[in-house]
ModelCIF file with pLDDT and N, C-alpha, C, O atoms, coordinates in Angstrom:
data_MODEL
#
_entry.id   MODEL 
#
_entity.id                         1 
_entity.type                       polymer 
_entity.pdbx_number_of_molecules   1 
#
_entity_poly.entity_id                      1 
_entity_poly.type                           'polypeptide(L)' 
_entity_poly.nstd_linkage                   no 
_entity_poly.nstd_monomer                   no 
_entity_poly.pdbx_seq_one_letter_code       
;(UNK)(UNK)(UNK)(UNK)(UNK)(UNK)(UNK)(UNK)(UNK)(UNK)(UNK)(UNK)(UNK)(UNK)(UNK)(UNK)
(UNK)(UNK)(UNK)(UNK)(UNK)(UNK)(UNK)(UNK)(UNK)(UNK)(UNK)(UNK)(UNK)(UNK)(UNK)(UNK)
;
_entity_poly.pdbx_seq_one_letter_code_can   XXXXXXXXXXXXXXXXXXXXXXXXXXXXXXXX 
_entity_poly.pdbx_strand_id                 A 
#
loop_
_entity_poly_seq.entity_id 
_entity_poly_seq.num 
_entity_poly_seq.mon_id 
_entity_poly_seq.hetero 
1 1  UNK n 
1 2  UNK n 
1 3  UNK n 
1 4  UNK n 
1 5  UNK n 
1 6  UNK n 
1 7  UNK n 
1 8  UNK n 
1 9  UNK n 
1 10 UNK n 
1 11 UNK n 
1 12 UNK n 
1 13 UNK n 
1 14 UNK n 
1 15 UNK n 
1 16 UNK n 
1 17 UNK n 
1 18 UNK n 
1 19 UNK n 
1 20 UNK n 
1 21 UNK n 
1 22 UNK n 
1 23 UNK n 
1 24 UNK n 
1 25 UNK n 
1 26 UNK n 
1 27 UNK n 
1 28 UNK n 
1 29 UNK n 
1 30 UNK n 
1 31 UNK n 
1 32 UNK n 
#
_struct_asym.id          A 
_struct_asym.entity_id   1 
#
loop_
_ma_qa_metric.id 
_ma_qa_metric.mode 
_ma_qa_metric.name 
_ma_qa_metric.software_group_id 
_ma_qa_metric.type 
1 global pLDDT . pLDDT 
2 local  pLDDT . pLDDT 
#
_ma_qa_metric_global.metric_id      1 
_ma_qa_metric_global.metric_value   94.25 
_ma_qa_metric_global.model_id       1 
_ma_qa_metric_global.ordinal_id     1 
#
loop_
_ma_qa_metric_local.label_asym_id 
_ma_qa_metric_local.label_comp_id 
_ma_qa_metric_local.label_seq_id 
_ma_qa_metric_local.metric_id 
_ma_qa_metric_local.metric_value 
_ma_qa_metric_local.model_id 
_ma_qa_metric_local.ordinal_id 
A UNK 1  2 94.00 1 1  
A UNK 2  2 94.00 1 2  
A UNK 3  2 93.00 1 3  
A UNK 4  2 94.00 1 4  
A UNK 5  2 93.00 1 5  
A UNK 6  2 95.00 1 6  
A UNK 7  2 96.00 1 7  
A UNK 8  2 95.00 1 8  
A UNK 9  2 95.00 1 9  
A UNK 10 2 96.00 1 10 
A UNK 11 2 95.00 1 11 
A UNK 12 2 94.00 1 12 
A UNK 13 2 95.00 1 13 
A UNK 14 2 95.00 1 14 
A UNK 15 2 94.00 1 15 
A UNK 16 2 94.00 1 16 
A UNK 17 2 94.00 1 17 
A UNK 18 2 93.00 1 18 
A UNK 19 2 94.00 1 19 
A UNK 20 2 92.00 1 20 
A UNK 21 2 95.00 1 21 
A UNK 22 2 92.00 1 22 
A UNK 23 2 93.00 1 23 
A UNK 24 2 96.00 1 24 
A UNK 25 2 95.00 1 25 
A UNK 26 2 96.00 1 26 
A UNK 27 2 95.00 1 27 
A UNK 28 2 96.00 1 28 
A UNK 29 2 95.00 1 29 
A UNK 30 2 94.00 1 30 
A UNK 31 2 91.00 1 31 
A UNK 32 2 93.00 1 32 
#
loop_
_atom_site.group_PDB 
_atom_site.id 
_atom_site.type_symbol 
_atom_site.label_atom_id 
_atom_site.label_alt_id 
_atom_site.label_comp_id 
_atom_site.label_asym_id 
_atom_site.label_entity_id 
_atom_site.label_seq_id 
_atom_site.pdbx_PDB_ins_code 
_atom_site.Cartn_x 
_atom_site.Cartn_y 
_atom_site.Cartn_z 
_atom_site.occupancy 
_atom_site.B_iso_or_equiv 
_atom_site.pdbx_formal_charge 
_atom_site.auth_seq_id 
_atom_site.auth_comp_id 
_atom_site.auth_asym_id 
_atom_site.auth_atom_id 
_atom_site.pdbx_PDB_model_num 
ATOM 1   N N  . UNK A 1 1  ? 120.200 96.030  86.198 1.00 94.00 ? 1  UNK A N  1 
ATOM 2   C CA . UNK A 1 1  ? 118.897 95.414  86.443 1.00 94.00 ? 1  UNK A CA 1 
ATOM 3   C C  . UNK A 1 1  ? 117.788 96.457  86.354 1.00 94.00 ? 1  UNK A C  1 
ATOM 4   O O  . UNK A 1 1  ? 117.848 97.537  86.942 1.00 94.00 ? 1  UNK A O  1 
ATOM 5   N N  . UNK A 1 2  ? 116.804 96.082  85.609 1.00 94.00 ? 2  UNK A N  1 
ATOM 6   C CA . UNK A 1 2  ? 115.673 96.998  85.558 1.00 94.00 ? 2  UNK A CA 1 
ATOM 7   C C  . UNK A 1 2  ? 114.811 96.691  86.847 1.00 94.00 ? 2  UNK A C  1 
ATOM 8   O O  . UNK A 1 2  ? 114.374 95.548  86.985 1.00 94.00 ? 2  UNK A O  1 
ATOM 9   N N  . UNK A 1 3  ? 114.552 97.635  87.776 1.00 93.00 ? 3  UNK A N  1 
ATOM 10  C CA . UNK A 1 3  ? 113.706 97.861  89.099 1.00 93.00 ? 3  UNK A CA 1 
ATOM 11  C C  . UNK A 1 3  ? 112.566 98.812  89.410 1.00 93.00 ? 3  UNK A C  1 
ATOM 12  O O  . UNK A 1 3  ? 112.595 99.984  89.034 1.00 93.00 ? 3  UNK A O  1 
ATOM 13  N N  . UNK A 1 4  ? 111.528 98.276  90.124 1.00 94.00 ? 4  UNK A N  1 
ATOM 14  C CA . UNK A 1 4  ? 110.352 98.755  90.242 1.00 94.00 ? 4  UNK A CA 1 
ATOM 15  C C  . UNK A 1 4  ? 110.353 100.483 89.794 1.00 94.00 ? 4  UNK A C  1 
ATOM 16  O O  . UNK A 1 4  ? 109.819 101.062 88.848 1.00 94.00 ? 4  UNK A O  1 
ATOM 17  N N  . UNK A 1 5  ? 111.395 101.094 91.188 1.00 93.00 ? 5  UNK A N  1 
ATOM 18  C CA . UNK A 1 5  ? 110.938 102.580 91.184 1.00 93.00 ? 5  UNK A CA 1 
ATOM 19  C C  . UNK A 1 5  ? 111.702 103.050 89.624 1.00 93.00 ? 5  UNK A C  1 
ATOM 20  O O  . UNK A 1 5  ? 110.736 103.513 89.018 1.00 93.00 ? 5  UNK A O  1 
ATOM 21  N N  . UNK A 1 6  ? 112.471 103.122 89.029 1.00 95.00 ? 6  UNK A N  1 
ATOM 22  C CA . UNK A 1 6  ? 112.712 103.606 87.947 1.00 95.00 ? 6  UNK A CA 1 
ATOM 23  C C  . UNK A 1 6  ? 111.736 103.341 86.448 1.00 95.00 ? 6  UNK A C  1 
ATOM 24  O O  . UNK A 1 6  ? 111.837 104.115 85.496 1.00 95.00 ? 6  UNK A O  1 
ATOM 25  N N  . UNK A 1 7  ? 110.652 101.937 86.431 1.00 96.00 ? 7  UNK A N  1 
ATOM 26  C CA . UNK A 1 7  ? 109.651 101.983 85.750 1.00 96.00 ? 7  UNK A CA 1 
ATOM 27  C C  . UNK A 1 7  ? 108.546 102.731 86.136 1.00 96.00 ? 7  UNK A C  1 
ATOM 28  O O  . UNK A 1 7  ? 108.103 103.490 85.273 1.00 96.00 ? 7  UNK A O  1 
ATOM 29  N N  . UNK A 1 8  ? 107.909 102.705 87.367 1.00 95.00 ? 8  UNK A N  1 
ATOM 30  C CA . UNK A 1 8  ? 107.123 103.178 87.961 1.00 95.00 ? 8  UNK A CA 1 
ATOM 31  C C  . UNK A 1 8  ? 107.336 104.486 87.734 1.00 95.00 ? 8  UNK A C  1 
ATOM 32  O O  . UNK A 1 8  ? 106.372 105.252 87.725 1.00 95.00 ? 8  UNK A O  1 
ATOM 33  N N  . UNK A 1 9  ? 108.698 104.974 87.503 1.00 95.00 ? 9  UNK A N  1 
ATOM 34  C CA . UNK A 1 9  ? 108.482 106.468 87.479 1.00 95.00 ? 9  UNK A CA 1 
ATOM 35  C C  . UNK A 1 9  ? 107.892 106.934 86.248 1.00 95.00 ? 9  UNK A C  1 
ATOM 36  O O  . UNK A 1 9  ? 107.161 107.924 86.288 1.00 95.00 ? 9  UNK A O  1 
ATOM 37  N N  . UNK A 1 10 ? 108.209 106.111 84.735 1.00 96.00 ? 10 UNK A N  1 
ATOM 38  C CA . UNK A 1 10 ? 108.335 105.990 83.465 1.00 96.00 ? 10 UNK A CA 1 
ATOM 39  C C  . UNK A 1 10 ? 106.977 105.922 83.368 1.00 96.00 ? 10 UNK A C  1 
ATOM 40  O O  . UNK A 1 10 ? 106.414 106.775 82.682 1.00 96.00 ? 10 UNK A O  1 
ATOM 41  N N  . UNK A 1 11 ? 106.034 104.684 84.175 1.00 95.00 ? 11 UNK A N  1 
ATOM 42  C CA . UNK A 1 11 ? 104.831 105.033 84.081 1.00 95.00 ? 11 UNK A CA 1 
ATOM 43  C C  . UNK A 1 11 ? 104.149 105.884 84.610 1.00 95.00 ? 11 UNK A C  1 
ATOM 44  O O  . UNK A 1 11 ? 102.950 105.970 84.347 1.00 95.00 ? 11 UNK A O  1 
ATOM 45  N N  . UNK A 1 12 ? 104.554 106.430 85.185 1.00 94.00 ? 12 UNK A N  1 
ATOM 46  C CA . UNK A 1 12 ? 103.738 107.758 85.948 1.00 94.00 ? 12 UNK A CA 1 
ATOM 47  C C  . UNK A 1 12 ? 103.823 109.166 84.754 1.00 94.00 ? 12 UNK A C  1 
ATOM 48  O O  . UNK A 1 12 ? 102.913 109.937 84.450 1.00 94.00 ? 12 UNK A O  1 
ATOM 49  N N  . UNK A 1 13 ? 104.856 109.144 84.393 1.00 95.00 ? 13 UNK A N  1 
ATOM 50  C CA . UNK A 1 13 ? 105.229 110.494 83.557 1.00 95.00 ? 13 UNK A CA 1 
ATOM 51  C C  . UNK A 1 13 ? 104.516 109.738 82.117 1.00 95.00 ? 13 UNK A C  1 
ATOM 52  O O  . UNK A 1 13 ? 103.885 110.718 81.721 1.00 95.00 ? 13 UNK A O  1 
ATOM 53  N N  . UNK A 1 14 ? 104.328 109.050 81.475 1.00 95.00 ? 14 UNK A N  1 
ATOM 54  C CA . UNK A 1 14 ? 103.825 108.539 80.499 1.00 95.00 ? 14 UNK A CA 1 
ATOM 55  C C  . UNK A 1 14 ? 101.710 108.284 80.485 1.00 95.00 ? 14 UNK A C  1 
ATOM 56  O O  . UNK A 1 14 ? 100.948 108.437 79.531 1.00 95.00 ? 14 UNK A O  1 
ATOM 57  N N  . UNK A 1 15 ? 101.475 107.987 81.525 1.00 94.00 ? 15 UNK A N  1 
ATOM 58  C CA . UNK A 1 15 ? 100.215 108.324 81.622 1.00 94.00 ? 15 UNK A CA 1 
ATOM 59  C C  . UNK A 1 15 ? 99.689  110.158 82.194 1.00 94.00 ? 15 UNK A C  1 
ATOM 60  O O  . UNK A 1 15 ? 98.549  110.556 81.956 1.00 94.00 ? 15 UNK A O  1 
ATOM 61  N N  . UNK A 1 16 ? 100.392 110.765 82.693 1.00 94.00 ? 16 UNK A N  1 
ATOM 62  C CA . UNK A 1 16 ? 100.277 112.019 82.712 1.00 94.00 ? 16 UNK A CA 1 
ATOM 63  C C  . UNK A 1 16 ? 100.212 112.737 81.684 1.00 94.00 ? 16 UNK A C  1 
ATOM 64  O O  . UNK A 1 16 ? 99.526  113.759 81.706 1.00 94.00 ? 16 UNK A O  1 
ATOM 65  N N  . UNK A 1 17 ? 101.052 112.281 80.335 1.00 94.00 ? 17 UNK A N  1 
ATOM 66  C CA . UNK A 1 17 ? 100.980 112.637 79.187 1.00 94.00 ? 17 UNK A CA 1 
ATOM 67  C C  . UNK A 1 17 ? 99.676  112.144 78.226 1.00 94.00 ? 17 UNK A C  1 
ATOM 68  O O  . UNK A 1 17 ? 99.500  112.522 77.068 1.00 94.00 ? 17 UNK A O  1 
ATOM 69  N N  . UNK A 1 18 ? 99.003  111.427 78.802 1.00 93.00 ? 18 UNK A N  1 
ATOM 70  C CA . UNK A 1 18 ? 97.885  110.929 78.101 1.00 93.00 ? 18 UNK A CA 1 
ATOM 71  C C  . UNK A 1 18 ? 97.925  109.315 77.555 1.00 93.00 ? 18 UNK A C  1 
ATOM 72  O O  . UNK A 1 18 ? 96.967  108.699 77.087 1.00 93.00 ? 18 UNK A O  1 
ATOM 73  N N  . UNK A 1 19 ? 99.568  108.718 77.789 1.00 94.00 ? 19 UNK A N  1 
ATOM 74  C CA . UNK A 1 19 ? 99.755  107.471 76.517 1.00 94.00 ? 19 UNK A CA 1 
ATOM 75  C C  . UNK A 1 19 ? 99.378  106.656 77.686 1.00 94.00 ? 19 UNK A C  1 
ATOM 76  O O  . UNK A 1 19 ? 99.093  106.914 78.856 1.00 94.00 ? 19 UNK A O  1 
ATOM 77  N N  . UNK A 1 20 ? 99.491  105.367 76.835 1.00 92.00 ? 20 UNK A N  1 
ATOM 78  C CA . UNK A 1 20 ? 98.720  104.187 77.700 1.00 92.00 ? 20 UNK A CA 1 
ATOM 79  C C  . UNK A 1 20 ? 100.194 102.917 77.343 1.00 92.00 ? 20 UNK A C  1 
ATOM 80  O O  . UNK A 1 20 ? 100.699 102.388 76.354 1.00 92.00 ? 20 UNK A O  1 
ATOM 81  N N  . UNK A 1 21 ? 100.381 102.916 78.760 1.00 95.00 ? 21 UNK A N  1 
ATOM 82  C CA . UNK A 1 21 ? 101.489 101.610 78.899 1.00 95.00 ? 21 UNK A CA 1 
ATOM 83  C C  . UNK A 1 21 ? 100.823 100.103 78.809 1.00 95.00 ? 21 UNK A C  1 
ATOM 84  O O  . UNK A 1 21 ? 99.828  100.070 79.533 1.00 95.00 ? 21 UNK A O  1 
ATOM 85  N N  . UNK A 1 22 ? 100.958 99.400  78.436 1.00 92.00 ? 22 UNK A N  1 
ATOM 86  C CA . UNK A 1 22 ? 100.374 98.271  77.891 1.00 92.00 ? 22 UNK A CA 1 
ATOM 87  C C  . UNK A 1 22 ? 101.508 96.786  77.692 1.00 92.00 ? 22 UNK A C  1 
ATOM 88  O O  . UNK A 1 22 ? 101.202 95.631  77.395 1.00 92.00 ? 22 UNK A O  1 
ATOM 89  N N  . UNK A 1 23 ? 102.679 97.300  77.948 1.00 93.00 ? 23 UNK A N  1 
ATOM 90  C CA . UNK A 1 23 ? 103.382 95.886  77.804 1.00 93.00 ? 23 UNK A CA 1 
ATOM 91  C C  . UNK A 1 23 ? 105.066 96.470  78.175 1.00 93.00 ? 23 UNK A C  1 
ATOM 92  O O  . UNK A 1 23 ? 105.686 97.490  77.873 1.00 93.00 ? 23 UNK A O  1 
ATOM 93  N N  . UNK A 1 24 ? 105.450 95.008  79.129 1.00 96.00 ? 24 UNK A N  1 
ATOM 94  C CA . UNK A 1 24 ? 106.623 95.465  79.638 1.00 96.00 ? 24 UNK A CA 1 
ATOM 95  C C  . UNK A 1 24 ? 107.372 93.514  79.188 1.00 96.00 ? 24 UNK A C  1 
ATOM 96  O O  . UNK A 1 24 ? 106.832 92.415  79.066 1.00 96.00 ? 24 UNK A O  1 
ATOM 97  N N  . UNK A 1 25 ? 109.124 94.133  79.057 1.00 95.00 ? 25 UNK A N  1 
ATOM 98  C CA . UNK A 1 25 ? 109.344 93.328  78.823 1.00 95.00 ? 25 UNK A CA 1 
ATOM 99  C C  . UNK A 1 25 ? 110.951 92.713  79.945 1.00 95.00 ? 25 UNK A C  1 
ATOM 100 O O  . UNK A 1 25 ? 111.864 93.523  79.787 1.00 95.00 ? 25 UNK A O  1 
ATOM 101 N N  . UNK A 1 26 ? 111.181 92.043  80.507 1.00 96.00 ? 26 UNK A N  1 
ATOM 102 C CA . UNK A 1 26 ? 111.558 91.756  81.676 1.00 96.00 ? 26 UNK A CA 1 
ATOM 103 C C  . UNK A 1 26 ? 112.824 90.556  81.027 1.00 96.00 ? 26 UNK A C  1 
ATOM 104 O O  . UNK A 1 26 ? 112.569 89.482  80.482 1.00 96.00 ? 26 UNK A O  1 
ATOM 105 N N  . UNK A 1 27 ? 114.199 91.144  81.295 1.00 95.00 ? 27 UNK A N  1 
ATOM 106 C CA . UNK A 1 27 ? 115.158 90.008  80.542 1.00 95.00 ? 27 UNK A CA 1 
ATOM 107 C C  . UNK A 1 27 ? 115.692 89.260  81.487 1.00 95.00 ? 27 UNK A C  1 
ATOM 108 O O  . UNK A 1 27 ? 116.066 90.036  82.366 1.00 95.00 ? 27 UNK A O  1 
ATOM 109 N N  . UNK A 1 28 ? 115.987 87.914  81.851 1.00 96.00 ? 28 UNK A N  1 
ATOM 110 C CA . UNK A 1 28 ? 116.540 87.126  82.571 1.00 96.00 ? 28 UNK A CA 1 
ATOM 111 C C  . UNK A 1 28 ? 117.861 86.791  81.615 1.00 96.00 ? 28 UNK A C  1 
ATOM 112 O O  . UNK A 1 28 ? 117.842 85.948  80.718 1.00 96.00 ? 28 UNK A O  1 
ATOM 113 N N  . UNK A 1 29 ? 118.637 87.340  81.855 1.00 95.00 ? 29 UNK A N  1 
ATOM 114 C CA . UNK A 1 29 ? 119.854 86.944  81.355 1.00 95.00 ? 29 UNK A CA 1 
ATOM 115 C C  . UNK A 1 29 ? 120.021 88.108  80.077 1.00 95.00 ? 29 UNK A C  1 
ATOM 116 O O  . UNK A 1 29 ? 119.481 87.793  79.016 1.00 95.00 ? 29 UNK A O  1 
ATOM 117 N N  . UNK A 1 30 ? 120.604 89.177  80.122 1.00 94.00 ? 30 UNK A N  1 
ATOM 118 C CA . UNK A 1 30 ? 120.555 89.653  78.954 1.00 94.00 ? 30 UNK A CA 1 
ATOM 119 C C  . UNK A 1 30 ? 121.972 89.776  78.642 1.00 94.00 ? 30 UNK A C  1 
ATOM 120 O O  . UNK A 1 30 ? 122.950 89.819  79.387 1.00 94.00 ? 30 UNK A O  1 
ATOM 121 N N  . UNK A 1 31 ? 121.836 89.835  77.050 1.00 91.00 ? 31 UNK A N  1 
ATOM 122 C CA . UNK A 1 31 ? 122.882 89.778  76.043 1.00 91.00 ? 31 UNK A CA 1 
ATOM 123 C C  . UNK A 1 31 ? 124.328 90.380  76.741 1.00 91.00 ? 31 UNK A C  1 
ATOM 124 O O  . UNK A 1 31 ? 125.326 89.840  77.218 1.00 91.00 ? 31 UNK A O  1 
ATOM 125 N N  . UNK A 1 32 ? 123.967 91.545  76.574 1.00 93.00 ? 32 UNK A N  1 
ATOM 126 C CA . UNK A 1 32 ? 125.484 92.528  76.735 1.00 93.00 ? 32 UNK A CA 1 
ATOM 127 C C  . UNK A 1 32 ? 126.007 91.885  77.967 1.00 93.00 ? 32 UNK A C  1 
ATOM 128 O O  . UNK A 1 32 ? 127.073 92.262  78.455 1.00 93.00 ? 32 UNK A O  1 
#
């Protein structure tokens, strides 16, 4: 399961770098 603190971290280190997060995508039921 994808969870808050492990994105949150992704966005933290990704705007520190200058990039701009803009779209997340959230699976209810995924494949594998």
């Amino acid at each position: 399961t994808m969870r808050a603190s492990a994105l949150q971290e992704a966005l933290e280190r990704d705007k520190a770098a200058g990039l701009i997060p803009f779209f997340v995508v959230a699976t209810l039921g995924t494949t594998s």
